[in-house]
Protein backbone atom coordinates (compact mmCIF):
# COMPACT_ATOMS: atom_id res chain seq x y z
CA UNK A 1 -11.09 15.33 5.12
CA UNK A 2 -13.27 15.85 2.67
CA UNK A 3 -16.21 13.54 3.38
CA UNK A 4 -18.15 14.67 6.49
CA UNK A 5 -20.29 12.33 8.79
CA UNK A 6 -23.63 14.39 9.37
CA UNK A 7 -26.85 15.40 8.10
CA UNK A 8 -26.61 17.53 4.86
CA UNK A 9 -25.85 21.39 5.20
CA UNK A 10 -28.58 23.54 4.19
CA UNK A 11 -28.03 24.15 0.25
CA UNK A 12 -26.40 20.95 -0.16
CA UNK A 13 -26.47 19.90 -3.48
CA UNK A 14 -28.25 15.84 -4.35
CA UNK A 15 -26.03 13.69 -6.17
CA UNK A 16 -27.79 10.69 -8.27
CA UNK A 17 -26.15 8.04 -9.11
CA UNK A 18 -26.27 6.14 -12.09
CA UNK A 19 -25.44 3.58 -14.57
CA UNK A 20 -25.74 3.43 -18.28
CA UNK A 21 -28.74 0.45 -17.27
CA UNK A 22 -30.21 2.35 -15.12
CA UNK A 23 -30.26 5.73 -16.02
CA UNK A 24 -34.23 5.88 -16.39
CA UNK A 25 -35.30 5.65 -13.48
CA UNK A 26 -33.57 8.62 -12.28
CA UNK A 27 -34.03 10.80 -15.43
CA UNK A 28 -37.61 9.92 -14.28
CA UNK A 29 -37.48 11.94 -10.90
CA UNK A 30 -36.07 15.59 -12.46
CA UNK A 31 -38.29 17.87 -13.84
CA UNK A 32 -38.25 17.97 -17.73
CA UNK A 33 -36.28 20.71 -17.97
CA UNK A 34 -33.67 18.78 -16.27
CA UNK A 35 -34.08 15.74 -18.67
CA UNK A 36 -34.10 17.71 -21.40
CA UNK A 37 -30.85 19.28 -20.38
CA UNK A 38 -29.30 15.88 -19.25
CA UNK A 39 -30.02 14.61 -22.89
CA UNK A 40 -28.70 17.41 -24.52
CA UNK A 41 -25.58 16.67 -23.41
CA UNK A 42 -25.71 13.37 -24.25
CA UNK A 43 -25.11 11.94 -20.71
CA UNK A 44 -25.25 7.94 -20.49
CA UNK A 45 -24.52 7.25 -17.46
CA UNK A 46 -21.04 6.12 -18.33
CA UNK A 47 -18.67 5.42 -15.54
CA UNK A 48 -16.83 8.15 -14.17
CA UNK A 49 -18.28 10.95 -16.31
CA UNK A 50 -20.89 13.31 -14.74
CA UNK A 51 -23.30 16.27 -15.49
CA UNK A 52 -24.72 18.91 -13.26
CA UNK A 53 -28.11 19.75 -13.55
CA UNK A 54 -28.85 23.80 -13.34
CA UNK A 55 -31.31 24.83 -11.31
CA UNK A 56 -33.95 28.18 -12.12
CA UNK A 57 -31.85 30.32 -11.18
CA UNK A 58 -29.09 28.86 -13.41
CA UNK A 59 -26.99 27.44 -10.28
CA UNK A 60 -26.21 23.74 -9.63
CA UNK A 61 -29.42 22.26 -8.22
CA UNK A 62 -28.08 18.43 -8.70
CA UNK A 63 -25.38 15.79 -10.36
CA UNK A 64 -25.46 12.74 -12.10
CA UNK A 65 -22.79 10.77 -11.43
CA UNK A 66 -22.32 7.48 -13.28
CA UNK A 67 -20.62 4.75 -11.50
CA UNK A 68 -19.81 1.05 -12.81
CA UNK A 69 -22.30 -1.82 -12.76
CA UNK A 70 -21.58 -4.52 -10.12
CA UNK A 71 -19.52 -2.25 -7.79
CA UNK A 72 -16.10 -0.34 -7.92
CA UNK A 73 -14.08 0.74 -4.61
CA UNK A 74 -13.81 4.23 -6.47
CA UNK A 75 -17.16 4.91 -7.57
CA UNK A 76 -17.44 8.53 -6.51
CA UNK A 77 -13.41 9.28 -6.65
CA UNK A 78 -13.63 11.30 -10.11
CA UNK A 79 -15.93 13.78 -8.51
CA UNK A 80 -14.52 15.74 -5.57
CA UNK A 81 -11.82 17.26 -7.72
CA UNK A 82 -14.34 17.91 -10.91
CA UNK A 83 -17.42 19.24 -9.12
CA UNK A 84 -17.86 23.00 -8.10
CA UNK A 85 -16.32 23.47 -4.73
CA UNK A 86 -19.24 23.16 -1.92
CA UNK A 87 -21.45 20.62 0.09
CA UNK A 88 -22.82 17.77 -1.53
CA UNK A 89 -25.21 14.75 -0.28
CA UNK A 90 -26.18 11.23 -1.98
CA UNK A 91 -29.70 11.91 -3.32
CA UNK A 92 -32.75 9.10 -2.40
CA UNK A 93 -32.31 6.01 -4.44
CA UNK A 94 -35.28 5.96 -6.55
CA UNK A 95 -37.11 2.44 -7.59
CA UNK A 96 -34.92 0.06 -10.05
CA UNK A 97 -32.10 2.68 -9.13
CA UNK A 98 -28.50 2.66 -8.23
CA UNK A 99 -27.43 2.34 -4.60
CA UNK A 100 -24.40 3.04 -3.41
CA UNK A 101 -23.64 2.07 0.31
CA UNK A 102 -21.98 4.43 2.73
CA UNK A 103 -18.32 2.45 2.40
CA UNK A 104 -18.20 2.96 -0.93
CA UNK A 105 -18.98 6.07 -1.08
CA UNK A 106 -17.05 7.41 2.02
CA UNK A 107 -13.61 5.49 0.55
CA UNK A 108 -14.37 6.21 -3.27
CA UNK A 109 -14.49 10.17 -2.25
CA UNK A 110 -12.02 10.27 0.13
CA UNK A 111 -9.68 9.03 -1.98
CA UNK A 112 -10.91 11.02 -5.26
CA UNK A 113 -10.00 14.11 -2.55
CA UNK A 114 -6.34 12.87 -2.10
CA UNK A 115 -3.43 15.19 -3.00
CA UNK A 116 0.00 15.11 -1.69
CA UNK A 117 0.79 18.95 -1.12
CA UNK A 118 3.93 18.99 1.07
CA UNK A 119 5.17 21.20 -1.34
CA UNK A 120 3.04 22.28 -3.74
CA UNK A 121 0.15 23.64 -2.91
CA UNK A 122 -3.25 21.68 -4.06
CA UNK A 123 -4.95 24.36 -6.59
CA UNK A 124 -8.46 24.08 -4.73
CA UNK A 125 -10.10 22.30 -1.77
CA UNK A 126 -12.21 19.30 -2.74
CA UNK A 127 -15.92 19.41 -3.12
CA UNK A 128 -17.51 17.93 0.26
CA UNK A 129 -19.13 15.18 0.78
CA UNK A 130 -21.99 14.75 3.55
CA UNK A 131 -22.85 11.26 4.39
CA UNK A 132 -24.81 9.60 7.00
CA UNK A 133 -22.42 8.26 10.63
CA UNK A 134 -22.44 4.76 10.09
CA UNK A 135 -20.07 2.17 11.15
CA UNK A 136 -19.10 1.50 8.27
CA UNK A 137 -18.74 5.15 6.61
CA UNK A 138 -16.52 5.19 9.56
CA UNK A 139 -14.23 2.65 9.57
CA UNK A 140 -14.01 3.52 5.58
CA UNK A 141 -12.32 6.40 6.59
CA UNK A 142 -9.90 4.61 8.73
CA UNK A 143 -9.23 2.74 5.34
CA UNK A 144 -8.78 5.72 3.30
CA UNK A 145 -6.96 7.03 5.96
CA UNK A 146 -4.14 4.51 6.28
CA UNK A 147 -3.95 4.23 2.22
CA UNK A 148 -3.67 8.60 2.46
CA UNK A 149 -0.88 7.95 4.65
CA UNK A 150 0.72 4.99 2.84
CA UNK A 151 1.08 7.35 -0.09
CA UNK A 152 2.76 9.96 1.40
CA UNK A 153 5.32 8.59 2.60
CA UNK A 154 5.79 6.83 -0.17
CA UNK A 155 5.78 10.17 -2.10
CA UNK A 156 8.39 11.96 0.19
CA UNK A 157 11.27 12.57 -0.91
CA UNK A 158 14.33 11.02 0.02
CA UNK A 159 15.68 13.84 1.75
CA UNK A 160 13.02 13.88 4.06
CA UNK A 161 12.70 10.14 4.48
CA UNK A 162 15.78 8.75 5.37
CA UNK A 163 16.04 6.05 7.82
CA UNK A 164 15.51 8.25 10.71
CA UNK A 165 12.62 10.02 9.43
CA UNK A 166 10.53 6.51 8.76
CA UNK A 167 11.08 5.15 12.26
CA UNK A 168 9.82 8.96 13.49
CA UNK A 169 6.66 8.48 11.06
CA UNK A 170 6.71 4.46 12.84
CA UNK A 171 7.46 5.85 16.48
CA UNK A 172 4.19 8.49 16.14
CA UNK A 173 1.34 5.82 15.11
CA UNK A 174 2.75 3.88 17.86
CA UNK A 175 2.17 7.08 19.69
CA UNK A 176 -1.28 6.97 18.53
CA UNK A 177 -2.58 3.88 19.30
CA UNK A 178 -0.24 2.79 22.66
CA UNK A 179 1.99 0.26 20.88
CA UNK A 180 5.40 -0.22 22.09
CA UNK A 181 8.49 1.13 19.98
CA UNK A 182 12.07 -0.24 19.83
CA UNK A 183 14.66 0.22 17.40
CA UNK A 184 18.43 -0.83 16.88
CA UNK A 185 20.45 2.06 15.28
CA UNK A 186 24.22 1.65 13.78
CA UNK A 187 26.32 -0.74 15.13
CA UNK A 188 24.80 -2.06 17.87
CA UNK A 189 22.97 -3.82 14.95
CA UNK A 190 26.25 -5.81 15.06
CA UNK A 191 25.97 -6.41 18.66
CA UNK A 192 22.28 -7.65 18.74
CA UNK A 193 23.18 -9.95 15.43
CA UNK A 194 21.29 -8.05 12.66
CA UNK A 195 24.38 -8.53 10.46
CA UNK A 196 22.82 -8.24 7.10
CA UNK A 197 20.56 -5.04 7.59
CA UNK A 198 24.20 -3.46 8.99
CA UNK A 199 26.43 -4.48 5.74
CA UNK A 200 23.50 -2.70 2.91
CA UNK A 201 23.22 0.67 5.55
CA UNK A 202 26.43 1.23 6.83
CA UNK A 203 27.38 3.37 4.24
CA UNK A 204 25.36 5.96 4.60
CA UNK A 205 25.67 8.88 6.62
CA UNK A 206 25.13 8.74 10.24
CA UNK A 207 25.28 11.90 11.21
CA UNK A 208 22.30 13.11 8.81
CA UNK A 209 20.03 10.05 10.88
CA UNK A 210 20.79 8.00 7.91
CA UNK A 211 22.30 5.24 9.84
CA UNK A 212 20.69 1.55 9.48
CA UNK A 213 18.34 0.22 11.81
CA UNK A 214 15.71 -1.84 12.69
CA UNK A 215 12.32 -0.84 13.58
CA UNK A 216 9.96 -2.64 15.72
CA UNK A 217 6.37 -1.57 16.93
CA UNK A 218 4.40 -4.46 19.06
CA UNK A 219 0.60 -3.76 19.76
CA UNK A 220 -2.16 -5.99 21.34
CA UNK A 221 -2.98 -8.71 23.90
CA UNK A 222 -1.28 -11.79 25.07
CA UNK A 223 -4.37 -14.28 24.20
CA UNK A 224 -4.57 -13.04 20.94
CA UNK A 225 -3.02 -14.58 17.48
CA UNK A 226 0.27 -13.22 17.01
CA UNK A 227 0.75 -12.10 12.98
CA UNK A 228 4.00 -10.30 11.97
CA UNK A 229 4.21 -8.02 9.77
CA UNK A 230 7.78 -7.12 7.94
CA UNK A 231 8.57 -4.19 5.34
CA UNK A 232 11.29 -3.21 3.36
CA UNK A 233 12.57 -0.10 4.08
CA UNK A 234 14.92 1.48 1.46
CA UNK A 235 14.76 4.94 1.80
CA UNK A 236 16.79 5.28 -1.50
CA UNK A 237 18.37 2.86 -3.80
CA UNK A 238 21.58 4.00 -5.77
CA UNK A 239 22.13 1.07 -6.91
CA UNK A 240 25.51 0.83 -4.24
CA UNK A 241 28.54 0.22 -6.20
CA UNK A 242 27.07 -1.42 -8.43
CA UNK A 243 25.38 1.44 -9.05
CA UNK A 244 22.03 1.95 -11.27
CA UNK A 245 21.29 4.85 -14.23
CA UNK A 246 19.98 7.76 -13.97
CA UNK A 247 16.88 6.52 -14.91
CA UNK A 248 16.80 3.42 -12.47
CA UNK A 249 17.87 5.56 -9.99
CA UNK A 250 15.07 8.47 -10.37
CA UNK A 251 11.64 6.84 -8.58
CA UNK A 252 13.68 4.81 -5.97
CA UNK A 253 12.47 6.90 -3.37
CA UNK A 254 9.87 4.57 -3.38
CA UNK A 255 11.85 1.89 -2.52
CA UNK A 256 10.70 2.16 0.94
CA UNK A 257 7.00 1.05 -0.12
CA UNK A 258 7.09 -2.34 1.44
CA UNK A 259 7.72 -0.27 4.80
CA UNK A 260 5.04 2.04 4.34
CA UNK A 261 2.65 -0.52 3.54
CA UNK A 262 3.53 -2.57 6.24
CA UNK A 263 3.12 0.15 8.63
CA UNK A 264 -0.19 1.23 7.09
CA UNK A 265 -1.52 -2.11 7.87
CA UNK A 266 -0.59 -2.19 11.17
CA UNK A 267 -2.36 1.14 11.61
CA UNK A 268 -5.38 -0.72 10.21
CA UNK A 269 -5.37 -3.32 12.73
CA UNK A 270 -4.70 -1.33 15.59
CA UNK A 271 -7.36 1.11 14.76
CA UNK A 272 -9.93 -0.50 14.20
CA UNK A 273 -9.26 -3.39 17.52
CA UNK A 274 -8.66 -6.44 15.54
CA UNK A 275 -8.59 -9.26 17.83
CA UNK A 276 -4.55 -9.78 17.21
CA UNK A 277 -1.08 -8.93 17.90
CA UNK A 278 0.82 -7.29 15.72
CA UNK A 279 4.60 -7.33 15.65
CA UNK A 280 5.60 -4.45 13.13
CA UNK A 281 9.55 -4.95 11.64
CA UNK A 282 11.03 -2.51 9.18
CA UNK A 283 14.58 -2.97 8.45
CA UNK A 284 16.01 0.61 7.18
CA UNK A 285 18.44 1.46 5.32
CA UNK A 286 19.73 3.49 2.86
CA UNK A 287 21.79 1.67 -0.34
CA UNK A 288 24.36 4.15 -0.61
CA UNK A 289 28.39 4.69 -1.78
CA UNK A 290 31.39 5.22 0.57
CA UNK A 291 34.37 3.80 0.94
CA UNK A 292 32.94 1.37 3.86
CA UNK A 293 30.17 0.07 0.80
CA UNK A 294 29.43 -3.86 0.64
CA UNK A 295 30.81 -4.85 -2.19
CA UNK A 296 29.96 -7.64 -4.87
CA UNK A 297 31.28 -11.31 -3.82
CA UNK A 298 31.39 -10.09 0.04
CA UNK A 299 30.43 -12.92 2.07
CA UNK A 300 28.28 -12.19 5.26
CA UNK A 301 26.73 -14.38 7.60
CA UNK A 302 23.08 -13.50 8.60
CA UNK A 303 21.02 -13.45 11.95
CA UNK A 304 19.85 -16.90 10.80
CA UNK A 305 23.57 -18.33 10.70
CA UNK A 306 23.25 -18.97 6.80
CA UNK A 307 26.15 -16.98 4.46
CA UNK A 308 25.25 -15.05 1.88
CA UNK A 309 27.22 -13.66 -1.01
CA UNK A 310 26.73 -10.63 -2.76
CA UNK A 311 26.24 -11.12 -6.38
CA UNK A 312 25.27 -7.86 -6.80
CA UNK A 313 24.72 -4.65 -4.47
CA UNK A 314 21.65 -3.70 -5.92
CA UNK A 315 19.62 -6.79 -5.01
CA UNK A 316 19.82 -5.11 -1.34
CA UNK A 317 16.18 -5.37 -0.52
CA UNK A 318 16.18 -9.02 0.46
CA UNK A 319 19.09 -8.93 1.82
CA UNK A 320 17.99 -6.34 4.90
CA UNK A 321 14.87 -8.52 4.77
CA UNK A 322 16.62 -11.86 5.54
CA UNK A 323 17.45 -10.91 8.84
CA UNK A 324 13.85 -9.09 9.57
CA UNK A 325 12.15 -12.28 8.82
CA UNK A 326 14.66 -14.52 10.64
CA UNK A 327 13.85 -12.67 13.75
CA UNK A 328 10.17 -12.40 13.32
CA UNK A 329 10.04 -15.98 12.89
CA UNK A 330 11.58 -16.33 16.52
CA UNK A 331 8.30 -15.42 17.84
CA UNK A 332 6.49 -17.82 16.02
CA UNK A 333 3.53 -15.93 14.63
CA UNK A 334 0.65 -17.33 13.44
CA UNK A 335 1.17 -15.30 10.07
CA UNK A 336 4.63 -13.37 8.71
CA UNK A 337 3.69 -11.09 6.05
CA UNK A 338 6.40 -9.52 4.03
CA UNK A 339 6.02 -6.57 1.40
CA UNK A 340 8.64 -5.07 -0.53
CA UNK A 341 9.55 -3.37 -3.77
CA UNK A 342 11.78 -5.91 -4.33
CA UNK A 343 12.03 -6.80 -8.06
CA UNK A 344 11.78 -5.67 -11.60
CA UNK A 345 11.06 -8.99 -13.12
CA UNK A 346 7.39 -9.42 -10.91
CA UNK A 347 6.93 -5.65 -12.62
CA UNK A 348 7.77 -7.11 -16.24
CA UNK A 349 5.35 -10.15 -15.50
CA UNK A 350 2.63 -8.42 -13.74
CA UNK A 351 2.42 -4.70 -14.50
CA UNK A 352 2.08 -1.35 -12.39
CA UNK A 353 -1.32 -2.54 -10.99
CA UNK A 354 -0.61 -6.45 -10.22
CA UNK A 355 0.92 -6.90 -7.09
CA UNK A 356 2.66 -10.52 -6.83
CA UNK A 357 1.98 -12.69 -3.72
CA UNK A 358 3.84 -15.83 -2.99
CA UNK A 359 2.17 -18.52 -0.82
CA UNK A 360 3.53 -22.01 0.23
CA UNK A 361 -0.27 -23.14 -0.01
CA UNK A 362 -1.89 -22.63 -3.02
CA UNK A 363 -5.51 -22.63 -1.82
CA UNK A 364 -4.46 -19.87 0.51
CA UNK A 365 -2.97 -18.02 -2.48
CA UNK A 366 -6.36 -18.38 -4.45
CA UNK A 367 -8.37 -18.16 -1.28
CA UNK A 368 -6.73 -14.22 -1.11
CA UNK A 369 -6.47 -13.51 -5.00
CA UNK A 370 -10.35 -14.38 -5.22
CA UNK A 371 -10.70 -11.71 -2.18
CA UNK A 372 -8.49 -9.01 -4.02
CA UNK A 373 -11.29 -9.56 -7.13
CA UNK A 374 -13.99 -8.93 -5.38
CA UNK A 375 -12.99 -5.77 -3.66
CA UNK A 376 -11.08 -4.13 -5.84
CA UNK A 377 -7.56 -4.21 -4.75
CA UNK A 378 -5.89 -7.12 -6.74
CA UNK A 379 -3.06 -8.87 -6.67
CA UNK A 380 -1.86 -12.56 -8.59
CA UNK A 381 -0.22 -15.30 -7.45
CA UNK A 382 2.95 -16.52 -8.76
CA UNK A 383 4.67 -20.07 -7.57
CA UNK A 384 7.15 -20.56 -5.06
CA UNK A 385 9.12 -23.03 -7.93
CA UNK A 386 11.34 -24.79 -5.56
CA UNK A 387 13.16 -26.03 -8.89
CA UNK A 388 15.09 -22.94 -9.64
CA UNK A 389 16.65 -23.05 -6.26
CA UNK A 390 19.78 -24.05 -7.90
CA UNK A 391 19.65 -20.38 -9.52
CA UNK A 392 20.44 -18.72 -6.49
CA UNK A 393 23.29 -21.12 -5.08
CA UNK A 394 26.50 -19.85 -4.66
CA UNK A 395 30.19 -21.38 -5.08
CA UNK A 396 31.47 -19.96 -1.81
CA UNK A 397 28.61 -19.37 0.98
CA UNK A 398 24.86 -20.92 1.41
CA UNK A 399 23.40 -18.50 -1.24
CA UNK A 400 23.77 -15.85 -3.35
CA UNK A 401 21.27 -12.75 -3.53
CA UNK A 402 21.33 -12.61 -7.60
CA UNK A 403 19.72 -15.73 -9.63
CA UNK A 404 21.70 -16.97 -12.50
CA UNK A 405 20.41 -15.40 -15.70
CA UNK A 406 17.23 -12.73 -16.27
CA UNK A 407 15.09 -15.34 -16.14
CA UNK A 408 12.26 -15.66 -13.13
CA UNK A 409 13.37 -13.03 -10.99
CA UNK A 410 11.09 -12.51 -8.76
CA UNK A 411 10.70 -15.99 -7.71
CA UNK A 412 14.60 -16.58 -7.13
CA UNK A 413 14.19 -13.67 -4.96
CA UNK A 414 11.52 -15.31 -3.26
CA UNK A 415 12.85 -18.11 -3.03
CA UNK A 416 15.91 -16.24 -1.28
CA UNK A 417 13.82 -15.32 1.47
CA UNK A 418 11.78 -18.64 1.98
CA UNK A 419 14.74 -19.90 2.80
CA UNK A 420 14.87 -17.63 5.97
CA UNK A 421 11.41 -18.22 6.89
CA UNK A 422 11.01 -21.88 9.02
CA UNK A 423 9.53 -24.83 6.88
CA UNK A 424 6.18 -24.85 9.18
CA UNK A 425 6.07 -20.96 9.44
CA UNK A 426 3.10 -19.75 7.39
CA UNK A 427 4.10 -16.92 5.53
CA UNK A 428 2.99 -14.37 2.57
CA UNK A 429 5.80 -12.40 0.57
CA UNK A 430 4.26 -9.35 -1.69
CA UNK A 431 6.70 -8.01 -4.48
CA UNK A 432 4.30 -4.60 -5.13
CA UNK A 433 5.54 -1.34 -7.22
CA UNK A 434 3.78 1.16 -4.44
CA UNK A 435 3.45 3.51 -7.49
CA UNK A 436 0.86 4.22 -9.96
CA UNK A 437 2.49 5.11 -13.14
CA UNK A 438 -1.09 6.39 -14.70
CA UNK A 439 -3.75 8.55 -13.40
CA UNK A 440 -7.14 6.78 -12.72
CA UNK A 441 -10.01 8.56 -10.72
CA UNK A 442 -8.79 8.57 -7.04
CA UNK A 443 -5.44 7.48 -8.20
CA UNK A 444 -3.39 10.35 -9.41
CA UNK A 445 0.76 8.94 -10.56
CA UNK A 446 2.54 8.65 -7.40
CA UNK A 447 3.10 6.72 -4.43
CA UNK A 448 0.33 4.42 -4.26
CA UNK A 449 -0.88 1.62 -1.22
CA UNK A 450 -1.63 -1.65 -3.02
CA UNK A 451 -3.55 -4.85 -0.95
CA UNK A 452 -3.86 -2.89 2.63
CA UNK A 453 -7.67 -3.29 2.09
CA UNK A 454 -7.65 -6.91 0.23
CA UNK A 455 -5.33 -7.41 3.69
CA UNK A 456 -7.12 -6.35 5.75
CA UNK A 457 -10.16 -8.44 4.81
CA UNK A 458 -8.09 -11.58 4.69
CA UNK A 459 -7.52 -10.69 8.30
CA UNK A 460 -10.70 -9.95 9.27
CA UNK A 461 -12.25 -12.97 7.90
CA UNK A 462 -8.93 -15.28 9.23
CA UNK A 463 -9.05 -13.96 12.97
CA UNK A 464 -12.22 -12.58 13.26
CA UNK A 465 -13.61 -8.91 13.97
């Protein structure tokens, strides 16, 4: 890690921070060879930019670092990979200055440290950052922690992340935190009437752990509010037979986001003792081709005892999902969650950064897009239009898994799963992209955890903490 919970290290070097408002009152506590120097560069204070003040003896003796006004989750996250390597500690706010609180700062640099290195080697170590042991330094490393984690599996490849390989990664935070694990491999998925999540896996190789499955992690105590929490796990997406480009085909190991995500909330819940249960599914799969591939206009029937047909084999994601939420529903929680990668269209609408959550109750929607505003971690809400049902209903079975037409996509495909979620059941679906195609500070392009911490605080402030 590469913020430490402690007092300073001798030689630790103060960081100030800043904004372009209130850059005054700092420049008013360094020496005025220091000012001089900061205004020679022309420093302003501007977010994300930085200078480092020498000392006499021509070594770093301090850093401005200039941060947004009004807050930002990443504050600090440009500066472990741009300062010096070596200890650093938040210097004392002076009067009319900038203060940053410990969360911040422990979650903006943590994540401003992150690099996934599997196999390449990160070029240096992150500058350190000493702050003091607070609660809530702490449990903003648990955050960081579980996003850190999110990310890499989202970043393995797919050779290293087939279905077998996520329920290990699933089967070790259980480990961790003394949740009970369960899965249902091949075709005993037939047997225990997971027919769906069998018909998109079963072409894939067994032998290589590849077979489908469902995953299932339950933590928590009896008298607490049950919430279930489902993710779509596609280790890799070819497209099946009808099978995408080269191009479609190159980021889709990432189509096992909604799985990571899912499982990186749970890890926030259990670790930091929320007053819940949690009932972790991840259906898993991989889309692949064989001679044994679903095909388009198969019929299958579903746990639920609806029939779907197969309009097309690369609209597999809700498919595996129908089944997932059909069982979680059995237990009636007190909140189903879903999260997948599941469309292109919410990506057209929305963009990289803009998650889309469907709600059946719109105040709860705004209630949780007004949360993901003020801390950072957005998302937008998009309707569950009940009057393009007709879209997705088929000729031959109870529905089809393709809408009629480009148009609305991702809320046909929502509306394909509502309809395996009970009428009273209160449930949130989240079409995310679990990838940022950009580079922001603490952000780099790759696999990315999107609304774990907006969440998380929906959670808290639902159930209590």
């Amino acid at each position: 890690m590469s913020v430490r919970l402690a007092k300073p290290r001798k030689g630790s070097i103060p960081i100030h921070v800043v904004d372009r408002e209130r850059l005054g009152a700092t420049l008013g506590t360094l020496e005025a060879a220091g000012r001089a120097w900061v205004q020679a560069l022309g420093f302003n204070g501007s977010a994300d930019s930085h200078v480092l003040v020498p000392g006499a003896d021509g070594k770093p003796a301090a850093v401005l670092a200039g941060v947004r006004s009004g807050g930002d989750p990443f504050a600090l996250a440009s500066l472990p990979k741009a300062l010096p390597e070596g200890a650093y500690h938040l210097a004392p706010v002076p009067e009319g200055g900038v203060a940053l609180d410990d969360a911040t700062a422990a979650l903006s640099w943590e994540l401003g440290g992150y690099t996934f290195d599997l196999f390449k080697p990160a070029r240096r170590a992150p500058a350190e950052l000493t702050l003091p042991s607070t609660d809530a330094a702490r449990r903003a490393l648990i955050v960081a922690e579980a996003i850190a984690a999110t990310r890499d599996l989202v970043n393995m490849p797919a050779e290293q992340m087939g279905p077998g390989a996520l329920a290990e990664a699933v089967r070790l935070v259980a480990q961790q935190h003394g949740a009970r694990y369960h899965q249902v491999v091949g075709d005993d998925l037939l047997a225990q009437n997971f027919p769906a999540i069998h018909a998109v896996g079963r072409a894939a190789d067994a032998a290589s752990g590849r077979a489908p499955r469902l995953i299932e992690l339950t933590w928590g105590r009896p008298k607490h509010p049950l919430v279930t929490i489902v993710g779509k796990g596609v280790c890799f997406d070819s497209g099946g037979l009808d099978i995408k480009s080269a191009d479609g085909m190159r980021l889709m190991k990432k189509d096992m986001g909604g799985a990571a995500h899912a499982l990186g909330l749970a890890q926030l819940v259990m670790a930091l003792e929320l007053p819940l249960r949690v009932q972790l599914l991840i259906p898993a799969v991989e889309n692949a081709i064989a001679g044994n591939a679903f095909r388009p206009g198969d019929v299958f029937k579903t746990r639920k005892g609806l029939h779907i047909e197969i309009g097309n084999t690369d609209a597999e994601g809700r498919v595996i999902l129908c089944d997932a939420l059909a069982y979680g529903a059995e237990s009636r929680p007190a909140l189903m969650v879903d999260m997948a990668t599941l469309t292109g269209a919410a990506r057209v609408a929305l963009g990289a950064q803009l998650p889309a959550l469907f709600c059946r109750d719109t105040a709860q929607a705004r209630e949780i897009v007004d949360l993901g505003l003020q801390i950072g971690d957005p998302l937008w809400h998009l309707p569950l239009w009940a009057g393009y049902h007709g879209l997705i209903e088929s000729d031959v079975a109870d529905i089809v898994n393709t809408g009629r037409g480009g148009l609305a996509g991702a809320i046909t495909a929502a509306l394909f799963l509502e309809d395996f979620v009970p009428a009273g059941q209160e449930w949130l679906h989240l079409d995310l992209f679990a990838w940022n195609d950009q580079a922001r500070p603490g952000r780099p392009v790759g696999g990315e955890a999107q609304t774990l911490r907006t969440l998380l605080a929906y959670l808290q402030r639902r159930f209590g903490a």
